[in-house]
N, C-alpha and C. Protein backbone atom coordinates (compact mmCIF):
# COMPACT_ATOMS: atom_id res chain seq x y z
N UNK A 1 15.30 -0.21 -10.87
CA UNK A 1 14.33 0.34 -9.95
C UNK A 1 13.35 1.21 -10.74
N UNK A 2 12.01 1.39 -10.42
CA UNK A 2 11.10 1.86 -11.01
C UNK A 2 9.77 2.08 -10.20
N UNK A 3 9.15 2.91 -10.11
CA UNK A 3 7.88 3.19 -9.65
C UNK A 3 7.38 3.03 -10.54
N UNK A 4 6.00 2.25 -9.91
CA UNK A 4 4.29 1.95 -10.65
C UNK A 4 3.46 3.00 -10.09
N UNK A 5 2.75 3.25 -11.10
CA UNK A 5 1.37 4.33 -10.11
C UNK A 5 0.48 3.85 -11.23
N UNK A 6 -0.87 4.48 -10.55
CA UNK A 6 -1.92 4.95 -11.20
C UNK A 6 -2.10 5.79 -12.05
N UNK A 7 -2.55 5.78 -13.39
CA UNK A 7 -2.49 6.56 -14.16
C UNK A 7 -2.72 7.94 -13.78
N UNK A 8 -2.64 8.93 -14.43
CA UNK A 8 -2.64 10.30 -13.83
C UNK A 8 -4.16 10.72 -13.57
N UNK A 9 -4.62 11.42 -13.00
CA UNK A 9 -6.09 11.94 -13.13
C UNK A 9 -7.29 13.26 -13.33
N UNK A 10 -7.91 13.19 -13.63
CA UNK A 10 -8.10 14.57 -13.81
C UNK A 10 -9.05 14.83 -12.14
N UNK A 11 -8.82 16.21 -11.71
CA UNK A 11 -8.65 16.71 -10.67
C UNK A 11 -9.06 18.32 -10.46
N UNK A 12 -9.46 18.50 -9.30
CA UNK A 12 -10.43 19.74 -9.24
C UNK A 12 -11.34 20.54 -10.36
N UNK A 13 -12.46 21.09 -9.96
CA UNK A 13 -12.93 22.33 -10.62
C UNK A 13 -12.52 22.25 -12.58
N UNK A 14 -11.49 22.61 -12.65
CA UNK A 14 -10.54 22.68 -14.04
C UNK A 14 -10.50 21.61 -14.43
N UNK A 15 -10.76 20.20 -13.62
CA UNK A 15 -10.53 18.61 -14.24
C UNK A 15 -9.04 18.65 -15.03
N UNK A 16 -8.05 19.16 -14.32
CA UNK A 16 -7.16 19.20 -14.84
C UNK A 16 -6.15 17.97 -14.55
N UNK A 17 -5.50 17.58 -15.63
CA UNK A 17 -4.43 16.19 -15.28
C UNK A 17 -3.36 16.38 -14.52
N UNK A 18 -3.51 15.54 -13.66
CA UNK A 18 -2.52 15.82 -12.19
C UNK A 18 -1.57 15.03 -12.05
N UNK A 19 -0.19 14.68 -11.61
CA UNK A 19 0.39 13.44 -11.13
C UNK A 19 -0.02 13.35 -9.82
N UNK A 20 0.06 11.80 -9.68
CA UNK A 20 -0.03 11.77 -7.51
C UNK A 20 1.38 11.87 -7.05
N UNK A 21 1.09 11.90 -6.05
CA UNK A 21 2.38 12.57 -5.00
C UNK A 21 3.29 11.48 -5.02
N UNK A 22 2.88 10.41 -5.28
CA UNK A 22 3.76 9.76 -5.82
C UNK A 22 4.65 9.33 -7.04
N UNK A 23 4.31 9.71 -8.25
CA UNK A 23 4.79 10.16 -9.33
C UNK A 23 5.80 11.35 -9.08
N UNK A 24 5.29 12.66 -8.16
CA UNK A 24 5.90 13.42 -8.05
C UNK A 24 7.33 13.30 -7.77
N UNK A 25 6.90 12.81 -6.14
CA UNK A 25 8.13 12.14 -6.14
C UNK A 25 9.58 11.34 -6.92
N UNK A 26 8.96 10.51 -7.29
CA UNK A 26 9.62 9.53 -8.11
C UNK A 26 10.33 10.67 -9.00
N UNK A 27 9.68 11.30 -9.80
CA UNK A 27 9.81 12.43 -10.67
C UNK A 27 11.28 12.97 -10.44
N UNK A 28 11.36 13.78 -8.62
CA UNK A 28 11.63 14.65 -8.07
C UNK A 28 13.12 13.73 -7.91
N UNK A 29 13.65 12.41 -8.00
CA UNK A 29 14.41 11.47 -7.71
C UNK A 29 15.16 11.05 -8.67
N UNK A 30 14.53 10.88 -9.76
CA UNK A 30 14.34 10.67 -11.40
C UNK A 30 14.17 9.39 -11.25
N UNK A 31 13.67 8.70 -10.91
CA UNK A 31 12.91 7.18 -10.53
C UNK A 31 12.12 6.96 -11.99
N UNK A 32 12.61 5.97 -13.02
CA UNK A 32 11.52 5.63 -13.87
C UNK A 32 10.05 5.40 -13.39
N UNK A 33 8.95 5.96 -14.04
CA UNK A 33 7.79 5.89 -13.33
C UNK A 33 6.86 5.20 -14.83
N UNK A 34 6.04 3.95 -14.35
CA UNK A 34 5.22 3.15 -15.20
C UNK A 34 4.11 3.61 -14.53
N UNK A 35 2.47 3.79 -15.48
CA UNK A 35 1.54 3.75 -15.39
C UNK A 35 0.32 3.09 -16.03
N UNK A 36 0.59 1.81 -16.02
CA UNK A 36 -0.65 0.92 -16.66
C UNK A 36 -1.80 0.96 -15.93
N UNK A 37 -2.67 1.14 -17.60
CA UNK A 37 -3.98 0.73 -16.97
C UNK A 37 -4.70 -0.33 -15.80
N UNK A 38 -3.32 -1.30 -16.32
CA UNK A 38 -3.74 -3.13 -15.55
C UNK A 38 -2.29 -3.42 -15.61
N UNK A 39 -1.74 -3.24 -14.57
CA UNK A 39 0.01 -3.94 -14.50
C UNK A 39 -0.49 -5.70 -15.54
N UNK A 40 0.83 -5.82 -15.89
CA UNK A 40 0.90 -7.19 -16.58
C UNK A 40 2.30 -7.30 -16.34
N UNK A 41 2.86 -8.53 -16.72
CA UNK A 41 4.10 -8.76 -16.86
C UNK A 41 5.03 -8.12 -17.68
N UNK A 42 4.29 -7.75 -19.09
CA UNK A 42 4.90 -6.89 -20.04
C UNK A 42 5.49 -5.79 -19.19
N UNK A 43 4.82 -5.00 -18.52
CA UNK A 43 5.20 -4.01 -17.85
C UNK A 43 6.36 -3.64 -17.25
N UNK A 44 6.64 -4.90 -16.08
CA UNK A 44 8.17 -5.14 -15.17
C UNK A 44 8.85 -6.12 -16.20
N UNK A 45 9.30 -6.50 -17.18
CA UNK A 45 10.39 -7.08 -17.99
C UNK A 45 11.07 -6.37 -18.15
N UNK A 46 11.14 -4.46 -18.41
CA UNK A 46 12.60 -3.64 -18.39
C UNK A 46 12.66 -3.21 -16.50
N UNK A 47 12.35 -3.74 -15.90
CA UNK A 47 13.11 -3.70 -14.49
C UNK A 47 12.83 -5.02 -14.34
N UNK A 48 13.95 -6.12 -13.81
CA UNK A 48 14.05 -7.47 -13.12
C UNK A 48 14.27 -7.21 -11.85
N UNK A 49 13.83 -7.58 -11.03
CA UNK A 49 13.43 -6.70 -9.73
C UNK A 49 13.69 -8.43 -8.72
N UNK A 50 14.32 -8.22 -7.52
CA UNK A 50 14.80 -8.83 -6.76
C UNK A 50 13.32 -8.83 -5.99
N UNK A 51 12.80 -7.55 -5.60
CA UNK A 51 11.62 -7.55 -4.87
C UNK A 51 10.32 -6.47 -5.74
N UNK A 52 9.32 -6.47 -4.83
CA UNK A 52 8.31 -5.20 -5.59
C UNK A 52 7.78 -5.26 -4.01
N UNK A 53 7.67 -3.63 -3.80
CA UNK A 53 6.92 -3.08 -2.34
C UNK A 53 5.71 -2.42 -3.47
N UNK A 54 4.36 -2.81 -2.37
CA UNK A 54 3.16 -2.49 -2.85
C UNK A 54 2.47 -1.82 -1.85
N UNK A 55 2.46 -0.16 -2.26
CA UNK A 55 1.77 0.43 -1.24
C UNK A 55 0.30 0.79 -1.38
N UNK A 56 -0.89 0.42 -0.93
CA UNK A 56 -2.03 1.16 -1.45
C UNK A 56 -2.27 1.31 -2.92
N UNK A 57 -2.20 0.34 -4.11
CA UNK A 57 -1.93 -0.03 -5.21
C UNK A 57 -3.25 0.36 -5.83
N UNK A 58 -4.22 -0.47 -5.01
CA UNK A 58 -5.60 -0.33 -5.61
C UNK A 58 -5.92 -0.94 -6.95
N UNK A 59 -5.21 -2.56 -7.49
CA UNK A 59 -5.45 -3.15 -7.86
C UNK A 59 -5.36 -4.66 -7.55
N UNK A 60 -5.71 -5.80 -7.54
CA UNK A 60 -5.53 -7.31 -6.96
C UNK A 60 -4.13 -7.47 -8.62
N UNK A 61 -3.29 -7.88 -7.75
CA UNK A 61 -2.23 -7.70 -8.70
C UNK A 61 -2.28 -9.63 -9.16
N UNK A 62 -2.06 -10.24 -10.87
CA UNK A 62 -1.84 -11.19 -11.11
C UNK A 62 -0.62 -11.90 -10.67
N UNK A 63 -1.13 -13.57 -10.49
CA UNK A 63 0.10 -14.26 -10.14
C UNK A 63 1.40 -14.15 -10.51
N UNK A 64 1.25 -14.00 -12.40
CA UNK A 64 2.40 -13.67 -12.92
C UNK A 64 3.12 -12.34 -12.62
N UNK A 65 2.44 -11.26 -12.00
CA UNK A 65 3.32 -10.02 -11.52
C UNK A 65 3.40 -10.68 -10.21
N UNK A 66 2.83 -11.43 -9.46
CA UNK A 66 3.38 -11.52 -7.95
C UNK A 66 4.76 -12.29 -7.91
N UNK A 67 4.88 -12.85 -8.94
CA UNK A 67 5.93 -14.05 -9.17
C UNK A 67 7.59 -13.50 -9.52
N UNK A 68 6.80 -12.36 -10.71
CA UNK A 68 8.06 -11.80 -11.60
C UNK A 68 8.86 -11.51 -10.52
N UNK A 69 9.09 -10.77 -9.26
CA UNK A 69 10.37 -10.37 -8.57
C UNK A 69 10.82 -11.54 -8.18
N UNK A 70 12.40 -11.79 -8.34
CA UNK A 70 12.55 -12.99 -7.23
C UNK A 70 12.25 -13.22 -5.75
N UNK A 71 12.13 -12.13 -5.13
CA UNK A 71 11.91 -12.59 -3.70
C UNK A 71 9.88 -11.97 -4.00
N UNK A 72 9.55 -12.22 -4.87
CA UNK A 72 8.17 -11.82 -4.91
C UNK A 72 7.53 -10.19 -4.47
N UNK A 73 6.37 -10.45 -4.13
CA UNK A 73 5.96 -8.68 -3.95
C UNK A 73 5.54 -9.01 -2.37
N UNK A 74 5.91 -7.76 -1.84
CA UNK A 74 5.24 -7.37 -0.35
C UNK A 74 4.77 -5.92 0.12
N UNK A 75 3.56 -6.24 0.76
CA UNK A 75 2.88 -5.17 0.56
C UNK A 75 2.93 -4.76 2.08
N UNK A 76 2.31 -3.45 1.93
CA UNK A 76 2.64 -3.04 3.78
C UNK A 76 1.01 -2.27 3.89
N UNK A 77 0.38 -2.91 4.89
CA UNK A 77 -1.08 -2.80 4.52
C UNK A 77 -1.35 -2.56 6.38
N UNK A 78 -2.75 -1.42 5.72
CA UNK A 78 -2.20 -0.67 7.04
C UNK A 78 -3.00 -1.10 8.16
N UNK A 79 -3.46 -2.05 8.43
CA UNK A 79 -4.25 -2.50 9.36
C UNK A 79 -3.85 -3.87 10.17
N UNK A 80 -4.10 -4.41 11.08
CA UNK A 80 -3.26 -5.99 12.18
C UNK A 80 -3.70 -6.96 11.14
N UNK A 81 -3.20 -7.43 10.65
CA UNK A 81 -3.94 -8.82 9.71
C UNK A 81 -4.05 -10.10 10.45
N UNK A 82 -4.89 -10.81 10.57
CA UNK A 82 -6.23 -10.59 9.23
C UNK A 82 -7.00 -10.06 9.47
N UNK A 83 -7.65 -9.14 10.80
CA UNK A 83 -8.28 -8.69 11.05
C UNK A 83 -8.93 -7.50 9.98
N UNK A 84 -8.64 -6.70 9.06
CA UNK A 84 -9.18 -5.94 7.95
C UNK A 84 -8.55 -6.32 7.10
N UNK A 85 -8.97 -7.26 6.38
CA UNK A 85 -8.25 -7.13 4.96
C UNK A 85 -9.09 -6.33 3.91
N UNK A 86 -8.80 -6.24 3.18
CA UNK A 86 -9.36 -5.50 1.83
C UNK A 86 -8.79 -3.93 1.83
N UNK A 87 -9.66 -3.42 1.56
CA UNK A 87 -10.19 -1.86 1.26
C UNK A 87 -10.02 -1.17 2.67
N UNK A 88 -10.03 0.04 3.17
CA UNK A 88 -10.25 0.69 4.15
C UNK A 88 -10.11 0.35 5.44
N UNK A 89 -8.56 -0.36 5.79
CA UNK A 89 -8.93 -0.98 6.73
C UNK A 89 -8.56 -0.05 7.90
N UNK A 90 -7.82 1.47 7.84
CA UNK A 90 -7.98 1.87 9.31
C UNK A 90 -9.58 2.70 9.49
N UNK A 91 -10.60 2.99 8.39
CA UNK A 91 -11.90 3.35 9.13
C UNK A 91 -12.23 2.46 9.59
N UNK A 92 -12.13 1.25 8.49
CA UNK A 92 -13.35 0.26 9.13
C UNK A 92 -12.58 -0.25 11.26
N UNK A 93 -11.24 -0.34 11.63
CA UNK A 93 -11.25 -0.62 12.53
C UNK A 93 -11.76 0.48 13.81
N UNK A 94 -11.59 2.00 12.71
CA UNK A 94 -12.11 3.08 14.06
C UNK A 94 -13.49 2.89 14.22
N UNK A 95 -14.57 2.16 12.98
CA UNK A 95 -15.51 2.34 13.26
C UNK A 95 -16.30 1.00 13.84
N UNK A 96 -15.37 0.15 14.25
CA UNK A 96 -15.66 -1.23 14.82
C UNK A 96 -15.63 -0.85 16.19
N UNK A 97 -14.96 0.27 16.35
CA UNK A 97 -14.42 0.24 17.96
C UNK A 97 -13.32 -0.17 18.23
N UNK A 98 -12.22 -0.73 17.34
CA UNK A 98 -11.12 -1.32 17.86
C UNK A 98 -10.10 -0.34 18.75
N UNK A 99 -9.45 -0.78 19.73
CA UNK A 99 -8.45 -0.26 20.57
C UNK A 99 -7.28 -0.17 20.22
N UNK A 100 -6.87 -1.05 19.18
CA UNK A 100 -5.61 -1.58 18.67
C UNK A 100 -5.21 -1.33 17.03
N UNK A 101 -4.71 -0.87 16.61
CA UNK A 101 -4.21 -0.62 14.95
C UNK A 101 -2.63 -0.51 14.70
N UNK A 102 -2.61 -0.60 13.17
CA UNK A 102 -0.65 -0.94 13.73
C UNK A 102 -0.94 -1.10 11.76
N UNK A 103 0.25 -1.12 11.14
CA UNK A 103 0.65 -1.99 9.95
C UNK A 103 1.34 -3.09 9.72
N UNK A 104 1.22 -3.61 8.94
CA UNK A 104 1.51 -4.95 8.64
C UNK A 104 2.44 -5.11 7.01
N UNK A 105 3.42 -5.79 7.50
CA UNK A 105 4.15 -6.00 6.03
C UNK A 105 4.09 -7.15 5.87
N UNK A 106 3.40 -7.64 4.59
CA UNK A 106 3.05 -8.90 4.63
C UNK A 106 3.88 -9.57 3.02
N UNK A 107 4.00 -10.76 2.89
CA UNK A 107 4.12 -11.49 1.79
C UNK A 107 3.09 -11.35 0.74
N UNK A 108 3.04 -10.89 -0.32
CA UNK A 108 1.83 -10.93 -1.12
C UNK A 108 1.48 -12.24 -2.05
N UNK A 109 0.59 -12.94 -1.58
CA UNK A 109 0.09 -14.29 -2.56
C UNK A 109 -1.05 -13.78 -3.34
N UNK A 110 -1.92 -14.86 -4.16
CA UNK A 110 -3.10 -14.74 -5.08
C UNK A 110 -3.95 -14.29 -4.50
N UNK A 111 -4.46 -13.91 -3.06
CA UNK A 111 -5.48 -13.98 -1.98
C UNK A 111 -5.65 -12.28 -2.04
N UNK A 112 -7.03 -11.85 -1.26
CA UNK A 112 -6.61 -10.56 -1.07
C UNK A 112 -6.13 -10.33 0.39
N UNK A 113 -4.98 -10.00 0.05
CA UNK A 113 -4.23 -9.97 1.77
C UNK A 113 -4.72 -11.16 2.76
N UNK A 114 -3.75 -12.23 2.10
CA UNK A 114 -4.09 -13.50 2.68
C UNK A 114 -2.73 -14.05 2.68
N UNK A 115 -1.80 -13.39 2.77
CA UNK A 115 0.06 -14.01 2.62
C UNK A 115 0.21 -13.34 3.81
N UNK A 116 1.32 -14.64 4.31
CA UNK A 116 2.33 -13.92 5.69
C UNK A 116 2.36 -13.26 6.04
N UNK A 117 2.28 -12.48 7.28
CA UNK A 117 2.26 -11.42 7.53
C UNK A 117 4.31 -11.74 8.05
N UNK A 118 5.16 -10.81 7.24
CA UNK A 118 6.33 -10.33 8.05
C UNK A 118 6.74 -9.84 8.93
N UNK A 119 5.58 -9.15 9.38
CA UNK A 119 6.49 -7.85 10.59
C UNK A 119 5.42 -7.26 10.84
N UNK A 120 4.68 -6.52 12.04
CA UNK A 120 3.96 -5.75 12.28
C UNK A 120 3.82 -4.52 13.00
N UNK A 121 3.64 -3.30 12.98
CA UNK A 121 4.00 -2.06 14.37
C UNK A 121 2.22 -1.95 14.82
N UNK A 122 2.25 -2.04 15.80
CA UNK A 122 0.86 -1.80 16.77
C UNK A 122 0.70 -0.43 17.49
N UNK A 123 -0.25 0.14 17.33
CA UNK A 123 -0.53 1.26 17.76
C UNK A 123 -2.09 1.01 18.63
N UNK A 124 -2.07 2.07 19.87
CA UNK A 124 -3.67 1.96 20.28
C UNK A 124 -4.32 2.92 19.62
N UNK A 125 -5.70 2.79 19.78
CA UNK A 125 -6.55 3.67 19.35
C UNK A 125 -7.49 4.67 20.25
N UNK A 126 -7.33 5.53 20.73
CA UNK A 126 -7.97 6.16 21.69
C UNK A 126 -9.42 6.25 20.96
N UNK A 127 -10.52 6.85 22.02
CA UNK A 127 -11.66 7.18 21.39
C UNK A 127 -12.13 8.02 21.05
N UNK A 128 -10.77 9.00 20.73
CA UNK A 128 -10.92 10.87 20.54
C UNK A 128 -10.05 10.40 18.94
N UNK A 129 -9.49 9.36 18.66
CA UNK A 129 -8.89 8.70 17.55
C UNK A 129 -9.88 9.42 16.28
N UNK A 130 -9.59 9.76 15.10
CA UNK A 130 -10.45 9.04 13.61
C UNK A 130 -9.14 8.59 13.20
N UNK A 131 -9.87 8.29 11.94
CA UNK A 131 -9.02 7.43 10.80
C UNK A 131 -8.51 7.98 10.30
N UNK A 132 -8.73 9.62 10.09
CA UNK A 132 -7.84 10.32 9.43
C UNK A 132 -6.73 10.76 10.11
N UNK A 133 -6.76 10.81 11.59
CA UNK A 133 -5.31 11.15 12.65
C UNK A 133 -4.87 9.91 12.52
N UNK A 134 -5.60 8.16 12.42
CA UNK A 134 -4.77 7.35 11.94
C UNK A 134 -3.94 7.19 11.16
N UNK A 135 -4.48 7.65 9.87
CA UNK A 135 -3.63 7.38 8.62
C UNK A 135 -3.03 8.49 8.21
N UNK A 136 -3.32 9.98 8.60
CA UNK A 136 -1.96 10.69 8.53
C UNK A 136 -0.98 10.83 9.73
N UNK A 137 -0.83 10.13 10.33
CA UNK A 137 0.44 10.04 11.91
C UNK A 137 -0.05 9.59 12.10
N UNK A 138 0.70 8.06 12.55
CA UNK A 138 0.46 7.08 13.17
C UNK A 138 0.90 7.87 14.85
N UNK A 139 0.27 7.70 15.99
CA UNK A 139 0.78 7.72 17.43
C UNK A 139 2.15 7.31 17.48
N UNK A 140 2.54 7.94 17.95
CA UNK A 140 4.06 7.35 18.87
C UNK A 140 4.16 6.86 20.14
N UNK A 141 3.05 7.53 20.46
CA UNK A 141 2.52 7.18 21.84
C UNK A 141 2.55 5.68 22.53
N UNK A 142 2.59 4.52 21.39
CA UNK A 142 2.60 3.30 21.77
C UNK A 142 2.71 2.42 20.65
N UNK A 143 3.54 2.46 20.01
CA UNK A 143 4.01 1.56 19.01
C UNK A 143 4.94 0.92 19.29
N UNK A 144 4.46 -0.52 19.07
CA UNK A 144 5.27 -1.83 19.33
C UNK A 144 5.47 -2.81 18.01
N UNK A 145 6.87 -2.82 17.54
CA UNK A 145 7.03 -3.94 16.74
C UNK A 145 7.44 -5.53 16.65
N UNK A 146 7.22 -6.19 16.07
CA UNK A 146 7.47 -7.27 16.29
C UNK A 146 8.17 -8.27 14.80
């Protein structure tokens, strides 16, 4: 087992080098933590990995890393698919007007967020909603999985 992140960054005022909260974590666990510039395969050969969860990665990951786990990589992407794929998908749905938002755990193929979707939780979107009460607390108010 091993966490991937993003390399570290420099950050506020001081531009000082930071870990993300996810490093921290990992850290805080003692979770081996990798930080490539560009994941490659080289990378995951000292973990053989049954699966890889991809959260908010912020890179289009190669076939050969989608492949390396045996049960492949799956990502949990936070918008109804296919309806937003890419980048930003709970503004772009607050700012479509959508009623409906939820995450999605999907199969990850070569595509950008174009594999299976596994499983999904649905949430509404009121119109007192942003994206930022989206994506830090999801509602409880009406979440349905499937």
């Amino acid at each position: 087992m091993a966490v991937i992140t993003q390399p570290d960054q420099l950050v506020g005022r001081g531009r000082k080098l930071a870990h993300s909260p996810v490093k921290r974590l990992a850290l805080a666990h003692q979770i081996p933590v990798i930080q490539p510039r560009r994941l490659t395969i080289d990378d995951l050969l000292p973990f053989p990995a049954d699966l890889m969860i991809v959260v908010a990665y912020g890179q289009i990951l190669r076939t050969d890393v989608l492949t390396f786990p045996r049960r492949g990589c799956v990502n949990v992407h936070a918008s109804l698919l296919p309806r937003w794929r890419g980048a930003a998908p709970i503004a772009r749905s607050v700012l479509a007007g959508d009623t409906e938002s939820g995450v999605c755990l999907m199969q990850m193929d070569e595509g950008l967020d174009t594999g299976g979707v596994l499983a999904q939780v649905t949430t509404s979107i009121s119109p007192a909603d942003t994206s930022c009460l989206l994506y830090t607390s999801p509602s409880p108010r009406d979440q349905r999985g499937s």
